[in-house]
C-alpha atoms as a PDB file:
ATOM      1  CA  UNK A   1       0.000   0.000   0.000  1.00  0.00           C
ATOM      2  CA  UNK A   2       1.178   3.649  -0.895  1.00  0.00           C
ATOM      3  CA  UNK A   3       0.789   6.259   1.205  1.00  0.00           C
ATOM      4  CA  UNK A   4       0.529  10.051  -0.415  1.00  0.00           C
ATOM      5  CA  UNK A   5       1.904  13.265   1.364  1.00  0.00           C
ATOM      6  CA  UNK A   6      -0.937  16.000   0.878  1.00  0.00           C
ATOM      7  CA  UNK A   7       0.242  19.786   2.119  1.00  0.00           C
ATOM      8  CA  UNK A   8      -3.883  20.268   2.044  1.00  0.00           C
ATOM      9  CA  UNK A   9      -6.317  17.752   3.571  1.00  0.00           C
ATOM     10  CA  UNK A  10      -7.670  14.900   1.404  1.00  0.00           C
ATOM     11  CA  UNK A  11     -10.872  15.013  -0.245  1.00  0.00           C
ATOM     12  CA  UNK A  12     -12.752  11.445   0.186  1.00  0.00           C
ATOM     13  CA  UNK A  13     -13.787  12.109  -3.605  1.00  0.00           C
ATOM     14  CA  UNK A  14     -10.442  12.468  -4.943  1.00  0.00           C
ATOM     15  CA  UNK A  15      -8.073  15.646  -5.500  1.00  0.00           C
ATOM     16  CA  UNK A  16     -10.087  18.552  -6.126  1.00  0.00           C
ATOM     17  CA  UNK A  17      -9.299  20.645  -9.372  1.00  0.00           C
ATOM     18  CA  UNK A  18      -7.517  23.237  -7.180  1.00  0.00           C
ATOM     19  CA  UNK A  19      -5.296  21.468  -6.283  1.00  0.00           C
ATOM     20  CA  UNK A  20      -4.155  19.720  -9.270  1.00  0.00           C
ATOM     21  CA  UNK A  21      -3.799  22.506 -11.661  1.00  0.00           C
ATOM     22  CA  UNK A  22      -0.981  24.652 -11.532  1.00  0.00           C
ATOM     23  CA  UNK A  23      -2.419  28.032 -11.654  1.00  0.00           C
ATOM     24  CA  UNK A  24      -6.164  28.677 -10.983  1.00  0.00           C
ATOM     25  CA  UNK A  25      -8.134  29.486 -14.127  1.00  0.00           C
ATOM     26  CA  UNK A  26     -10.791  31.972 -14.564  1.00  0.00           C
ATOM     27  CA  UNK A  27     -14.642  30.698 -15.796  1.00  0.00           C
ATOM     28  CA  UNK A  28     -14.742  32.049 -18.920  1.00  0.00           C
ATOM     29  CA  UNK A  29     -11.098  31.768 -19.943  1.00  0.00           C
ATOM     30  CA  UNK A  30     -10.337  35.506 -19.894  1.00  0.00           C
ATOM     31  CA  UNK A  31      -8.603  37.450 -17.133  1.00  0.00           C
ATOM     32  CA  UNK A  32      -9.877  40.539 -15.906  1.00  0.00           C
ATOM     33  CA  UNK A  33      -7.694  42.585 -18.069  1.00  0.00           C
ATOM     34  CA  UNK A  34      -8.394  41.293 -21.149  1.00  0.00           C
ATOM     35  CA  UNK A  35     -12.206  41.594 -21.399  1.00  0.00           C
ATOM     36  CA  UNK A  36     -13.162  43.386 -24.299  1.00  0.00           C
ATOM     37  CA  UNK A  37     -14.671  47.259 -23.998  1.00  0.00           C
ATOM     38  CA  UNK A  38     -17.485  46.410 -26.164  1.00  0.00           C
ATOM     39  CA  UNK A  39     -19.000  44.307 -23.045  1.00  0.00           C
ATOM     40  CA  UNK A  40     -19.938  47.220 -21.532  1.00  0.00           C
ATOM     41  CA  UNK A  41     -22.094  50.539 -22.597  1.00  0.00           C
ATOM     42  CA  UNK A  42     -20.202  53.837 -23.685  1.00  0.00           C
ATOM     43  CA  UNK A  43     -18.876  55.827 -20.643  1.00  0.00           C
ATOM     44  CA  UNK A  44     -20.411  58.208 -19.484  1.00  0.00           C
ATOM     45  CA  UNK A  45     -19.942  61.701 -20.807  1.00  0.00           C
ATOM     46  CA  UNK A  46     -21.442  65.361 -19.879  1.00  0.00           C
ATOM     47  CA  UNK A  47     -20.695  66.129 -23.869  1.00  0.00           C
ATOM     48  CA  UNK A  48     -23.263  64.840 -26.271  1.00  0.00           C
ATOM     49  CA  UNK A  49     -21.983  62.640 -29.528  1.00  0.00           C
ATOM     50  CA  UNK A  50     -22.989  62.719 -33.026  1.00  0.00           C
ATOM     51  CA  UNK A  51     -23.279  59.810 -35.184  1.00  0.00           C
ATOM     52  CA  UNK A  52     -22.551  60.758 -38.926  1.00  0.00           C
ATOM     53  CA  UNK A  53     -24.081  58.584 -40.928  1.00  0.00           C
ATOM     54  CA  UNK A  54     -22.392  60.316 -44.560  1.00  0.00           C
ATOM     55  CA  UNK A  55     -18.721  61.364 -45.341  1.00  0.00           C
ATOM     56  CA  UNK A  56     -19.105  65.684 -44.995  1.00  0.00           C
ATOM     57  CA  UNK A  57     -16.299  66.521 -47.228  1.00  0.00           C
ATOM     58  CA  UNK A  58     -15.097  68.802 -50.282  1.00  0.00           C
ATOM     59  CA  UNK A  59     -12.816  68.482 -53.489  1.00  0.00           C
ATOM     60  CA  UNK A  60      -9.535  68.555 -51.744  1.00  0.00           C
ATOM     61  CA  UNK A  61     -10.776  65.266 -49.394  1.00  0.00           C
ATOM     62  CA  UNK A  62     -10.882  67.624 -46.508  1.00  0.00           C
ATOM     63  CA  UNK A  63     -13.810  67.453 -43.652  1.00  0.00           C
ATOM     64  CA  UNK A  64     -15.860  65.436 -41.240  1.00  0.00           C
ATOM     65  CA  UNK A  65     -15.837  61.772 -42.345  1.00  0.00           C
ATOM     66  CA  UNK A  66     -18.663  59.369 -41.036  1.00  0.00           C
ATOM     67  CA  UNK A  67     -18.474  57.632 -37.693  1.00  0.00           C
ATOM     68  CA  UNK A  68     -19.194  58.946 -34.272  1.00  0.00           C
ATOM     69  CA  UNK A  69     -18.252  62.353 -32.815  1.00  0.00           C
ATOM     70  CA  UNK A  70     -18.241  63.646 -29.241  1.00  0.00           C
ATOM     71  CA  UNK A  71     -19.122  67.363 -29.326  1.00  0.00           C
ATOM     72  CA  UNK A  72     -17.717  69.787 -26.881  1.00  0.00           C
ATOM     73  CA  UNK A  73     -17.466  73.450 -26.508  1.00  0.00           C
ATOM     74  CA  UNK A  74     -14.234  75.237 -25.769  1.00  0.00           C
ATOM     75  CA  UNK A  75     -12.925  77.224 -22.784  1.00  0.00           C
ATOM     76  CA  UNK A  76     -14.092  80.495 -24.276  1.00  0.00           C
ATOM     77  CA  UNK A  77     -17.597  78.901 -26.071  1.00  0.00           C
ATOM     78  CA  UNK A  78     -15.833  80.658 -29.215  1.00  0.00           C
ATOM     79  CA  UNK A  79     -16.018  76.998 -31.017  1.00  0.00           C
ATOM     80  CA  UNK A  80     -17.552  73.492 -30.795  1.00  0.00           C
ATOM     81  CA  UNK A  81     -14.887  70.892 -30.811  1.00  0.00           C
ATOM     82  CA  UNK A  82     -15.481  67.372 -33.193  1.00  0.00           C
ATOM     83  CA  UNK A  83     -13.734  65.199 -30.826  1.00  0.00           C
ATOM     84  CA  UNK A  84     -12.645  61.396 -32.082  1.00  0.00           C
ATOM     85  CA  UNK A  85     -10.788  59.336 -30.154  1.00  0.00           C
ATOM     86  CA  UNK A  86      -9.638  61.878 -27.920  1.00  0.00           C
ATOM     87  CA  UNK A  87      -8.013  64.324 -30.816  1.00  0.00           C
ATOM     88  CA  UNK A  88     -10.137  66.827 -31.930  1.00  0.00           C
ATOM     89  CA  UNK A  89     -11.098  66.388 -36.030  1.00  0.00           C
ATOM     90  CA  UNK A  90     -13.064  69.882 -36.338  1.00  0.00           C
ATOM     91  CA  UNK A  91     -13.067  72.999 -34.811  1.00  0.00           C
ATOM     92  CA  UNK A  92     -16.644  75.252 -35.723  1.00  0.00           C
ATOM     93  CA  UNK A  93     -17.033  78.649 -34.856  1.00  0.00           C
ATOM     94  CA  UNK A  94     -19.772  79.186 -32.185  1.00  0.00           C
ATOM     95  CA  UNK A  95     -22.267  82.100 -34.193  1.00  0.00           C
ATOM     96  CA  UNK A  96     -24.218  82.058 -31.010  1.00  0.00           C
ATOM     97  CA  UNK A  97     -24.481  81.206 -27.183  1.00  0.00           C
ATOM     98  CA  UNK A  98     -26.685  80.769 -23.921  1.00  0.00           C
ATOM     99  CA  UNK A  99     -26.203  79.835 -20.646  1.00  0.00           C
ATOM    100  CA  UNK A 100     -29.147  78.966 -18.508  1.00  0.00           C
ATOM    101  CA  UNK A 101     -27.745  79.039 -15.150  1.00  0.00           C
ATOM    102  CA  UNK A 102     -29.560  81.515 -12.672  1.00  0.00           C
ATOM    103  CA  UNK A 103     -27.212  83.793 -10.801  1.00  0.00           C
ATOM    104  CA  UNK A 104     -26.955  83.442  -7.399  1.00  0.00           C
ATOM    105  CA  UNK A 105     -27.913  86.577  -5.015  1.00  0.00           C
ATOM    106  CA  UNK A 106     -24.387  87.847  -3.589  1.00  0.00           C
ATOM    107  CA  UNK A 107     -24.351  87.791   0.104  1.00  0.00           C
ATOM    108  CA  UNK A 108     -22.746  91.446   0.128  1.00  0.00           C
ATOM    109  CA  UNK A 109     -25.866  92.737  -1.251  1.00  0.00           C
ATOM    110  CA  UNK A 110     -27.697  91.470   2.258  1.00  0.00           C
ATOM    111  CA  UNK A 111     -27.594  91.269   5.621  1.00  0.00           C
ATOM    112  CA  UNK A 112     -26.951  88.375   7.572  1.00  0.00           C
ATOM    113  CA  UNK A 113     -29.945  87.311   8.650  1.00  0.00           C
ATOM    114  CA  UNK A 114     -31.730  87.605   5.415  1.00  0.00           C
ATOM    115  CA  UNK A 115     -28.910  85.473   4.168  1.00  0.00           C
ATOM    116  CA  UNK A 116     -29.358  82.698   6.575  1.00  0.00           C
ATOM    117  CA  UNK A 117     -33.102  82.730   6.151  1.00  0.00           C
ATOM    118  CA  UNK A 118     -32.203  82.633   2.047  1.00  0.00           C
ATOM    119  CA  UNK A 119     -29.888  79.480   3.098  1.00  0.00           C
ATOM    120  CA  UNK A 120     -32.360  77.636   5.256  1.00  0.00           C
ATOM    121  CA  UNK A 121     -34.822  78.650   2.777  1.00  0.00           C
ATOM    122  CA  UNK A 122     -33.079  76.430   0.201  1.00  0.00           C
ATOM    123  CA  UNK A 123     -31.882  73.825   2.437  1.00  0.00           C
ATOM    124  CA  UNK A 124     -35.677  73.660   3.532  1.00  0.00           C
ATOM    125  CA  UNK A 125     -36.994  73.119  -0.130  1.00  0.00           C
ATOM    126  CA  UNK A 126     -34.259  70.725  -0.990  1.00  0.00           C
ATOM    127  CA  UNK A 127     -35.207  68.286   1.612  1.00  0.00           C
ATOM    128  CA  UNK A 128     -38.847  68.437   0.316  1.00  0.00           C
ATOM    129  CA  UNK A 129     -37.699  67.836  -3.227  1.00  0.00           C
ATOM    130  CA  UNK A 130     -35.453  64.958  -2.320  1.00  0.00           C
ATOM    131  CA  UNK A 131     -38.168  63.096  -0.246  1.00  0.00           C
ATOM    132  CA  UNK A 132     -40.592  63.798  -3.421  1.00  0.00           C
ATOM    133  CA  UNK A 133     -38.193  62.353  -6.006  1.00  0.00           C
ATOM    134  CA  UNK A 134     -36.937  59.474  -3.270  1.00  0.00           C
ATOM    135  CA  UNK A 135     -37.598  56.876  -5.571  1.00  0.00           C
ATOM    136  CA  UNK A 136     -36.774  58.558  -8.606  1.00  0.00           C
ATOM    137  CA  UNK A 137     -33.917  60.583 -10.123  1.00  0.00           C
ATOM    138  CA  UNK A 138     -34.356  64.633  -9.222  1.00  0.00           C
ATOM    139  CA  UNK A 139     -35.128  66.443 -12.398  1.00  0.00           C
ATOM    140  CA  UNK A 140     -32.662  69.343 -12.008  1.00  0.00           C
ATOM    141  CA  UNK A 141     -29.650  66.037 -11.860  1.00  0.00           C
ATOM    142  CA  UNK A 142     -30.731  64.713 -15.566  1.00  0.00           C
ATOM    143  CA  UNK A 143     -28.267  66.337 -17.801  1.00  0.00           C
ATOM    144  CA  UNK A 144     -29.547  66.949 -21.186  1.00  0.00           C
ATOM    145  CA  UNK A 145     -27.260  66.554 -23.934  1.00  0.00           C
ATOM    146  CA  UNK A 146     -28.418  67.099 -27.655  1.00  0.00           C
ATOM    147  CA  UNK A 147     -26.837  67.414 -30.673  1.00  0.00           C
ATOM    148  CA  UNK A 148     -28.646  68.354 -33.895  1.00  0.00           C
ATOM    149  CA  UNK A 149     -26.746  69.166 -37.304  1.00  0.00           C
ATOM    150  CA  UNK A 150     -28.870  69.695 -40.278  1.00  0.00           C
ATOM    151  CA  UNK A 151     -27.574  71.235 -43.863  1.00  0.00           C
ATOM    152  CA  UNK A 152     -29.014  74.693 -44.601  1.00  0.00           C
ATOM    153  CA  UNK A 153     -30.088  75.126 -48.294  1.00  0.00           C
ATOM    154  CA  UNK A 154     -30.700  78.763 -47.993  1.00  0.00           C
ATOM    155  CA  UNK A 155     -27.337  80.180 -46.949  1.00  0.00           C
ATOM    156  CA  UNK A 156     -25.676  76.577 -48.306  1.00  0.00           C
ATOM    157  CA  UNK A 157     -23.959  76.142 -44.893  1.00  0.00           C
ATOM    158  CA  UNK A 158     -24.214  72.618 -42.339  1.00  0.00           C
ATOM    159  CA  UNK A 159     -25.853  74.179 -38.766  1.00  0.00           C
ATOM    160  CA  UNK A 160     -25.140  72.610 -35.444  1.00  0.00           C
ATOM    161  CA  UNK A 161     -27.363  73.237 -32.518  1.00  0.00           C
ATOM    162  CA  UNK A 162     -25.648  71.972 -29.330  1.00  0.00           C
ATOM    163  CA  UNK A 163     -27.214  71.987 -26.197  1.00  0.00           C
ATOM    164  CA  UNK A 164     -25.494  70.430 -22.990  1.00  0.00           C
ATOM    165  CA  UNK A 165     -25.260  71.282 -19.061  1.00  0.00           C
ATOM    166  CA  UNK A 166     -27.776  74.318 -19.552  1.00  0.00           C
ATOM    167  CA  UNK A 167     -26.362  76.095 -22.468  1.00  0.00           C
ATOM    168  CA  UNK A 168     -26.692  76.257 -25.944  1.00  0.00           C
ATOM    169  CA  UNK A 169     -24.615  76.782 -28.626  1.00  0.00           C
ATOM    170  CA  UNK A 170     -25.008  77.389 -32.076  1.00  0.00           C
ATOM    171  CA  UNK A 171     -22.304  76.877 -34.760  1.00  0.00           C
ATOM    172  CA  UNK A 172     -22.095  76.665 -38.768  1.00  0.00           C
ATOM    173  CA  UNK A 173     -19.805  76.004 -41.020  1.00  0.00           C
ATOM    174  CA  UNK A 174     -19.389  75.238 -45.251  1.00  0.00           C
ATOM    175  CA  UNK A 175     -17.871  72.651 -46.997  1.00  0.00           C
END
C-alpha cells in the first residue's frame, strides 16, 4: 500500500481541481484585463456625440468623415470641438451662445440674517424635493445633452445646434 503526502487535507472524492492545476483558471477563460470594452455601454460623458451617418467633405478630401463624434465646446464657447478618439477632427465657430444658469444673489448685497433665512430657505426646499423624487432621479440632476446638425439650403452652410449642461450653442460652417 502507498501512502501520499498531501500539504492540504484529502478530499474522500479524490483531488479537487484546485489542487491539481498549476495556476487557478478563470470561468470564462479571460482574465480581468483582457475583457473586451465592447462588453460594456459607452462611458459616461457630460458632452453629447454625433453619429454621422455620410462622409461631410469637399474636393480637396478635406472634412468630417462618417463615424461617431463627441461634441464639446471650448474654454471660451468661441467653437464646438469634433472630438474622435480623444483628438479633436473639427473645430466650428460658435455664431451664437446661452447659458441657462440663474445667478446666485451675492451675500454682500444682504444682511446676515436675510442670508441665513435665504440658506435655510433652500436647504428647507431641498429636503422636500429629495423626499418627493426618493424613488426617482431629481429632475434638475438629468443632464440633457443634444446634438442636432442639419444642412441649410438657404445660406448653403451645415448648422449645429448643441445643447449640454444648460447652455446652448449654435455653430455653422461650409464645406
Amino acid at each position: 500500500m502507498l501512502i501520499a503526502a498531501y500539504d492540504m487535507p484529502m478530499n474522500p472524492y479524490g483531488p479537487a481541481i484546485d489542487q491539481l492545476a498549476p495556476y487557478k483558471g478563470t470561468l470564462s477563460g479571460e482574465k480581468e484585463h483582457q475583457k473586451p470594452s465592447y462588453n460594456y455601454g459607452p462611458p459616461s460623458t457630460k458632452y453629447p456625440v454625433l453619429a454621422l451617418e455620410n462622409d461631410i467633405i469637399d474636393d480637396n478630401g478635406k472634412g468630417l468623415k462618417k463615424g461617431f463624434y463627441e461634441v464639446r465646446i471650448d474654454d471660451n464657447n468661441e467653437f464646438l470641438l469634433f472630438v474622435q478618439s480623444g483628438t479633436i477632427k473639427a473645430k466650428i465657430p460658435v455664431i451664437f451662445y446661452e447659458s441657462y444658469k440663474k445667478e446666485e444673489p451675492l451675500k454682500e448685497n444682504m444682511s446676515d440674517k436675510k442670508y441665513a433665512k435665504l440658506i435655510r430657505q433652500k436647504e428647507k426646499k431641498a429636503r422636500k424635493e429629495a423626499y418627493k423624487y426618493r424613488k426617482g432621479e431629481l429632475p434638475k440632476d438629468i443632464v440633457i445633452n443634444e446634438i442636432k446638425m442639419n444642412y441649410d439650403e438657404k445660406n448653403a452652410c451645415w448648422v449645429i445646434i448643441w445643447e449640454a449642461m444648460s447652455s446652448k450653442a449654435i455653430g455653422c460652417f461650409r464645406i
